[in-house]
PDB file of N, CA and C in Angstrom:
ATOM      1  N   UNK A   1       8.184  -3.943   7.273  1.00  0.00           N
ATOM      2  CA  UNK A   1       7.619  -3.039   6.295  1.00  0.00           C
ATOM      3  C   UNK A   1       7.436  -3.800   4.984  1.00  0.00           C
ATOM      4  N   UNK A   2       6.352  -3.648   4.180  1.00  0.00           N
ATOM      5  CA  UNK A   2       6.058  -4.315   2.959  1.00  0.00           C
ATOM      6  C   UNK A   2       6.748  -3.208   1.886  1.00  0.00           C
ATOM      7  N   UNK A   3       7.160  -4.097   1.096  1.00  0.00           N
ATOM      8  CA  UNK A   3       7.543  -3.547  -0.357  1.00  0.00           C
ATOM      9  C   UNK A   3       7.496  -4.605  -1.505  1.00  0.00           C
ATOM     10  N   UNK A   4       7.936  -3.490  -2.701  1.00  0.00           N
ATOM     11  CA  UNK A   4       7.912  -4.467  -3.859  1.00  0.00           C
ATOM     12  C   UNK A   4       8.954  -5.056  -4.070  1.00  0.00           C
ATOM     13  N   UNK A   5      10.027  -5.053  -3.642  1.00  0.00           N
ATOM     14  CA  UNK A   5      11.471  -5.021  -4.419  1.00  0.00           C
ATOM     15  C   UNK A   5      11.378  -6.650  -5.054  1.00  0.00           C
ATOM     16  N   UNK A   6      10.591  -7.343  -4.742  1.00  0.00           N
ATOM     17  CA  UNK A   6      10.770  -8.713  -5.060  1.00  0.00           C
ATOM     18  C   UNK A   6       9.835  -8.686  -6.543  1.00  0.00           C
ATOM     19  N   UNK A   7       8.931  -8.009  -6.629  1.00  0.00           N
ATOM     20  CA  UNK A   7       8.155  -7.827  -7.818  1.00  0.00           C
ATOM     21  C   UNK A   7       9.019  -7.212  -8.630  1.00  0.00           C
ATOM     22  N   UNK A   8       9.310  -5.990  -8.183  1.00  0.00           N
ATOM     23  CA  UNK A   8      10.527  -5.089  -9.440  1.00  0.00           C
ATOM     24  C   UNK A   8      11.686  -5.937  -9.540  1.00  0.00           C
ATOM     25  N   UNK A   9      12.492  -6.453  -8.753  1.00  0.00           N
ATOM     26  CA  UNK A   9      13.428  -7.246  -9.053  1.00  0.00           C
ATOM     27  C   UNK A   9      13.158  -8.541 -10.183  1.00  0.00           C
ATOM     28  N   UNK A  10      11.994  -8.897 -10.325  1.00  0.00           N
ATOM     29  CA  UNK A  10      11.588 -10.115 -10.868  1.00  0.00           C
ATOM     30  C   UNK A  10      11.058  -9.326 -12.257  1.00  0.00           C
ATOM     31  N   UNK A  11      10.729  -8.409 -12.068  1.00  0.00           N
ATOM     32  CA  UNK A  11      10.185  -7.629 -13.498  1.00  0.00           C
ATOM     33  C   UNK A  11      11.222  -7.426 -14.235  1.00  0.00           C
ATOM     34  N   UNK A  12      12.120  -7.130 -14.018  1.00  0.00           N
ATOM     35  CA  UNK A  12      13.192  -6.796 -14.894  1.00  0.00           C
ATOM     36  C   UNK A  12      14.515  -7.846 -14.989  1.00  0.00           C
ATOM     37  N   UNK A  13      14.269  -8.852 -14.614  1.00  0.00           N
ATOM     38  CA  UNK A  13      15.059 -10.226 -14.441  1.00  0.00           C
ATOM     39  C   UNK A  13      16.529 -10.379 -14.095  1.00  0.00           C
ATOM     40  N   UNK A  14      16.147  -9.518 -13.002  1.00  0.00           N
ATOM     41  CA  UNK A  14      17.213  -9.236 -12.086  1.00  0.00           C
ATOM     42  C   UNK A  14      17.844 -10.549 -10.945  1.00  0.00           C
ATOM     43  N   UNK A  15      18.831 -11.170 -10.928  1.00  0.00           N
ATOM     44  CA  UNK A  15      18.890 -11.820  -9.685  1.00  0.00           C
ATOM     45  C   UNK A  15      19.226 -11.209  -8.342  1.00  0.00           C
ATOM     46  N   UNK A  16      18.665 -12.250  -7.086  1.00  0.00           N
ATOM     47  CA  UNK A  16      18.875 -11.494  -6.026  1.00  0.00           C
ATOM     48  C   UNK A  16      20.480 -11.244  -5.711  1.00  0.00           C
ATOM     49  N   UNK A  17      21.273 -11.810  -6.760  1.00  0.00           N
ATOM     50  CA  UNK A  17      22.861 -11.543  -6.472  1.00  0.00           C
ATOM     51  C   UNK A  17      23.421 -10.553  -6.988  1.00  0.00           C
ATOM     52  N   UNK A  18      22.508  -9.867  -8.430  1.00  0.00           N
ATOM     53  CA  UNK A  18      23.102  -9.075  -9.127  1.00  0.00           C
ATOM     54  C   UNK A  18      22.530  -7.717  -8.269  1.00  0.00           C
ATOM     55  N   UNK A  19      21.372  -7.573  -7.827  1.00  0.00           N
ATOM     56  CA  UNK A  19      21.105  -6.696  -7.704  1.00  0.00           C
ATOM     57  C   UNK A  19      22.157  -6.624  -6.278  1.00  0.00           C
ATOM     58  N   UNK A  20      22.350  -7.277  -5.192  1.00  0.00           N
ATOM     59  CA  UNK A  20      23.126  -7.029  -4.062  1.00  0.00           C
ATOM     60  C   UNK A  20      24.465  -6.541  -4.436  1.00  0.00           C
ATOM     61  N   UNK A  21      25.024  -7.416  -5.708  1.00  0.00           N
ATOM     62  CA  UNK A  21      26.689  -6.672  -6.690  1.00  0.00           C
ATOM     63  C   UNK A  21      26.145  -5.424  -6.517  1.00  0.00           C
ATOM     64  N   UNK A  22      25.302  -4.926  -7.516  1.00  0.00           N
ATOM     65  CA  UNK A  22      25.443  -3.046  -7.920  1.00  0.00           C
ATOM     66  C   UNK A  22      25.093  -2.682  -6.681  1.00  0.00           C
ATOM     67  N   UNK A  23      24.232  -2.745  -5.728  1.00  0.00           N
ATOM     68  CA  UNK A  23      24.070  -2.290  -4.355  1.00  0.00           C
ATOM     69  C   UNK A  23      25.366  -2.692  -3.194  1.00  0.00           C
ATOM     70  N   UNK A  24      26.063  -2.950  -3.874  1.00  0.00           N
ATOM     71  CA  UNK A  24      27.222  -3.533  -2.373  1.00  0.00           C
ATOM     72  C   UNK A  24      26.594  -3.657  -1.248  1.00  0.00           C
ATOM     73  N   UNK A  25      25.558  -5.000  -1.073  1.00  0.00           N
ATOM     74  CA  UNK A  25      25.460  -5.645  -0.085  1.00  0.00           C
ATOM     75  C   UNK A  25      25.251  -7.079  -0.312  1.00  0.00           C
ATOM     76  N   UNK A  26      24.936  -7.634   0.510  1.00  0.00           N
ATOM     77  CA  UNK A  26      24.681  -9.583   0.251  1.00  0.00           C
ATOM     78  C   UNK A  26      23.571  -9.616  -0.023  1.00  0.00           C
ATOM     79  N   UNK A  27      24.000 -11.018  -0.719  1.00  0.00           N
ATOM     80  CA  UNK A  27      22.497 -11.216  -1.289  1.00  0.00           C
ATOM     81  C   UNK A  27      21.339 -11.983  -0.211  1.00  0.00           C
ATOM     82  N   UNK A  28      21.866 -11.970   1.113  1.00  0.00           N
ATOM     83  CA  UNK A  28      21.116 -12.055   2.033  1.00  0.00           C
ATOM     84  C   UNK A  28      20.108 -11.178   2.718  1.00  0.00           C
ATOM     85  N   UNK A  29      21.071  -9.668   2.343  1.00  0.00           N
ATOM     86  CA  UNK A  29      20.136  -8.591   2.876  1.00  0.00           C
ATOM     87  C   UNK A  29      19.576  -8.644   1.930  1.00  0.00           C
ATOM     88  N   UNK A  30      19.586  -8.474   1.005  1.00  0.00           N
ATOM     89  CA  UNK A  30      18.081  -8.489  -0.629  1.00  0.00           C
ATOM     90  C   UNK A  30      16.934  -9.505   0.221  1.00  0.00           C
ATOM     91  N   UNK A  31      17.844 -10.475   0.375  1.00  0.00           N
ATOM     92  CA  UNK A  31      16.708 -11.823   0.913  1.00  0.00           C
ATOM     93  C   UNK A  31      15.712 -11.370   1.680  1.00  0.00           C
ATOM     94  N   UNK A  32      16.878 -10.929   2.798  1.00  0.00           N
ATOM     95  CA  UNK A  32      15.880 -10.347   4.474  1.00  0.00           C
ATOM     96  C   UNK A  32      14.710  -9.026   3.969  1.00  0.00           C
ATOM     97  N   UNK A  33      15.011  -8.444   2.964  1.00  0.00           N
ATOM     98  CA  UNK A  33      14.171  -7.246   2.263  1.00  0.00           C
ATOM     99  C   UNK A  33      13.108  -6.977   1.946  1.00  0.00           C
ATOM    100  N   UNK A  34      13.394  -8.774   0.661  1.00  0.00           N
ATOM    101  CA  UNK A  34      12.282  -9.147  -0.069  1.00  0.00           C
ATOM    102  C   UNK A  34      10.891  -9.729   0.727  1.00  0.00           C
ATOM    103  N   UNK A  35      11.454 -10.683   2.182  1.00  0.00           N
ATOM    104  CA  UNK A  35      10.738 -10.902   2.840  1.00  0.00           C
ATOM    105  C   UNK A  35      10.160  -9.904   4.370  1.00  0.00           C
ATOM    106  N   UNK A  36      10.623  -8.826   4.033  1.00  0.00           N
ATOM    107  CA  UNK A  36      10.422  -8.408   5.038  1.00  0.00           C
ATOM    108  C   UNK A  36      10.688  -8.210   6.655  1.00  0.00           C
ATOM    109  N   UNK A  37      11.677  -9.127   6.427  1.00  0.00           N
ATOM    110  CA  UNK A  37      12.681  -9.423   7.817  1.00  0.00           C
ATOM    111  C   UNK A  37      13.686  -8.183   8.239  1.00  0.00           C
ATOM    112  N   UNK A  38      13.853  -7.224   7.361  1.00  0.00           N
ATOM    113  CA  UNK A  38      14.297  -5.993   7.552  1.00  0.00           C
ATOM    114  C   UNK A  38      14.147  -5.224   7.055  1.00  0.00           C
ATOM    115  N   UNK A  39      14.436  -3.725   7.547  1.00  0.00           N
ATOM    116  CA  UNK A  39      14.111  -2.552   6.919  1.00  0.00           C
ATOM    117  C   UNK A  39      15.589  -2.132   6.476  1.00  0.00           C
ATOM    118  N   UNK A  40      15.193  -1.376   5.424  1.00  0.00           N
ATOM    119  CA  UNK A  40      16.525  -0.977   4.926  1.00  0.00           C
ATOM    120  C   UNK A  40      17.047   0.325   5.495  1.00  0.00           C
ATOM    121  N   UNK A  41      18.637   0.770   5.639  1.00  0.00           N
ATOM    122  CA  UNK A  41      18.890   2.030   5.839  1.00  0.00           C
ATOM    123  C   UNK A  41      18.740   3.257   5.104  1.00  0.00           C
ATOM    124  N   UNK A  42      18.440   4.486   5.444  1.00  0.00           N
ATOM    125  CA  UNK A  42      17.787   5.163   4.212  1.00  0.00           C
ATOM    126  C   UNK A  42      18.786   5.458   3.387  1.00  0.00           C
ATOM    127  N   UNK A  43      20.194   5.431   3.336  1.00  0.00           N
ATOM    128  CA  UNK A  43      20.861   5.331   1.959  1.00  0.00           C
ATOM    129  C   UNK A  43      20.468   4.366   1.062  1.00  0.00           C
ATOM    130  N   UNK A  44      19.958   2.976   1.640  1.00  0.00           N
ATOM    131  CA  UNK A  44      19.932   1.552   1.019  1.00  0.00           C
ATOM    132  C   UNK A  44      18.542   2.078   0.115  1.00  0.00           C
ATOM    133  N   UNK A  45      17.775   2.527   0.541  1.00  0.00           N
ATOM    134  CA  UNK A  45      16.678   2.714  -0.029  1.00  0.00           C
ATOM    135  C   UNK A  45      16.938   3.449  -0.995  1.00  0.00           C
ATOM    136  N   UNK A  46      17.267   4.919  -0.673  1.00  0.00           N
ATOM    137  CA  UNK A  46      17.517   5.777  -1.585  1.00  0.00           C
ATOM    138  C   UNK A  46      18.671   5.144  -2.951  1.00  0.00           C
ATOM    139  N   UNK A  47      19.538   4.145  -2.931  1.00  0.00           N
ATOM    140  CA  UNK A  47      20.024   3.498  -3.588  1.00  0.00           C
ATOM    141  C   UNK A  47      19.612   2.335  -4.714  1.00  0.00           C
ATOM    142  N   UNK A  48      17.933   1.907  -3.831  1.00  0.00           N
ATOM    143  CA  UNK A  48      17.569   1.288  -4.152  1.00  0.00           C
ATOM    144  C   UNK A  48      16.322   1.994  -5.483  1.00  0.00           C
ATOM    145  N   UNK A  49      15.970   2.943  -4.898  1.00  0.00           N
ATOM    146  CA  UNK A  49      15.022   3.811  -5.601  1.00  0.00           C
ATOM    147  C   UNK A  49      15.688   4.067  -7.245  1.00  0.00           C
ATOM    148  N   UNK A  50      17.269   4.655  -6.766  1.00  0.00           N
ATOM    149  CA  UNK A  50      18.081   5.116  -7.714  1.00  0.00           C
ATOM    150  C   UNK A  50      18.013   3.955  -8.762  1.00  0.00           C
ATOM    151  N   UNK A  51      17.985   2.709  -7.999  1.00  0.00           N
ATOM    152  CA  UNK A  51      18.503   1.701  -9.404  1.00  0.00           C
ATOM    153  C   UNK A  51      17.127   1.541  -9.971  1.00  0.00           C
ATOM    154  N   UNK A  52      16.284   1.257  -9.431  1.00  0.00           N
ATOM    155  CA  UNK A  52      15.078   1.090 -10.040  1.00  0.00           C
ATOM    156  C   UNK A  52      14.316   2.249 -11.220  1.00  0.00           C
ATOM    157  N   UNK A  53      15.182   3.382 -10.813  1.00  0.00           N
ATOM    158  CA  UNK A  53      14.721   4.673 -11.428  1.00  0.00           C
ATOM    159  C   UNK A  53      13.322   5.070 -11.225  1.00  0.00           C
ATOM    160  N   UNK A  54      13.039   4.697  -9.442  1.00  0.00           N
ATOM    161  CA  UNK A  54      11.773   4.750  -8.974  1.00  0.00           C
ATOM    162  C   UNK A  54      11.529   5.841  -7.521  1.00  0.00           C
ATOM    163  N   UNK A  55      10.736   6.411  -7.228  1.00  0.00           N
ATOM    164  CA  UNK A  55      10.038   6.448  -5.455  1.00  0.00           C
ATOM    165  C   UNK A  55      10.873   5.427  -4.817  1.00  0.00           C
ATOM    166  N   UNK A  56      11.456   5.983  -3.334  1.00  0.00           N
ATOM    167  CA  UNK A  56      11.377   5.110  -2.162  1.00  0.00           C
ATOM    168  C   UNK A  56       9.910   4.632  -1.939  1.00  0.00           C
ATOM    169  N   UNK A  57       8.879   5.337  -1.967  1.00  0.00           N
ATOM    170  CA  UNK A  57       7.245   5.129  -1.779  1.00  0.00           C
ATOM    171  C   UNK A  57       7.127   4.140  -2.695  1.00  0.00           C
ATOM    172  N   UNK A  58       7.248   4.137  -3.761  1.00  0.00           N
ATOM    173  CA  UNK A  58       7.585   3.120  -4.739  1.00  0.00           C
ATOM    174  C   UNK A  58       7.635   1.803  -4.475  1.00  0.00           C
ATOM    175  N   UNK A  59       8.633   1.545  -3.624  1.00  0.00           N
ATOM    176  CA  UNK A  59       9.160   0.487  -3.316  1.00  0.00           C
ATOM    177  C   UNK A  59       8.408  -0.130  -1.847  1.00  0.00           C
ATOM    178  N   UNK A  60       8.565   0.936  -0.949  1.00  0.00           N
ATOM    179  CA  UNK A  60       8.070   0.249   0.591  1.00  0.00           C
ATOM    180  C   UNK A  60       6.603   0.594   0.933  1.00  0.00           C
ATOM    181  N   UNK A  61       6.082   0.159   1.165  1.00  0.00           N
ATOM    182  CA  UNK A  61       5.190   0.882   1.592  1.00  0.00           C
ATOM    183  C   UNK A  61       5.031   0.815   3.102  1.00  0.00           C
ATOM    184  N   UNK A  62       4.442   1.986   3.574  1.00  0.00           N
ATOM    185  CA  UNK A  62       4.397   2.381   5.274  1.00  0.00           C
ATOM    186  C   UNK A  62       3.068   2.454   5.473  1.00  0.00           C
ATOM    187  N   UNK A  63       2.877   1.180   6.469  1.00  0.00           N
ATOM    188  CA  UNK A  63       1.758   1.228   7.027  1.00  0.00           C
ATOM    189  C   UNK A  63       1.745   1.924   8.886  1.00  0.00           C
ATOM    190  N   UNK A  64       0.841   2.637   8.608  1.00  0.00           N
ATOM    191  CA  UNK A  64       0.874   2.961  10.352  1.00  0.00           C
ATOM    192  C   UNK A  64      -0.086   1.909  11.343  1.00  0.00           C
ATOM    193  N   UNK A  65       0.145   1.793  12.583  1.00  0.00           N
ATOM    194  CA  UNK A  65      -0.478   0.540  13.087  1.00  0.00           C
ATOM    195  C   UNK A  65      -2.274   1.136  13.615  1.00  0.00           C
ATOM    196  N   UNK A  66      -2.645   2.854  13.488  1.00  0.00           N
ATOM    197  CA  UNK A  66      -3.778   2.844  13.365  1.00  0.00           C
ATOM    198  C   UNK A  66      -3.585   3.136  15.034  1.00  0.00           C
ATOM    199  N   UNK A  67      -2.837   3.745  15.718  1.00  0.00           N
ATOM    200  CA  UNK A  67      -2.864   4.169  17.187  1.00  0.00           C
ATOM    201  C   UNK A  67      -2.711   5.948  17.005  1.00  0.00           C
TER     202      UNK A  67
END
């Protein structure tokens, strides 16, 4: 799934460590996030929304594959 979190994270000069601190997770899952290597759980999101003071839509966007 595509999102911004790597744009908003970078907008507000966030590192990928700080933001994983206030989110209690690694800064690996930020990693896997930013690139798209995983989807987040919907608390993670909704957590994520919270910090940003944004939309989950906001952040991910959902593409359907058009079937």
């Amino acid at each position: 799934m595509k999102n911004r979190l790597e744009a908003l994270r970078k907008a507000r000069g966030i590192k990928q460590e700080e933001l994983a601190e206030a989110l209690e997770v690694s800064r690996q899952t930020i990693g896997s996030l930013e690139n798209g290597r995983y989807n987040p759980s919907i608390l993670l999101a909704f957590k994520l929304a919270r910090y940003f003071g944004t939309t989950i839509e906001d952040i991910f966007i959902y593409e359907e594959d058009g079937t």
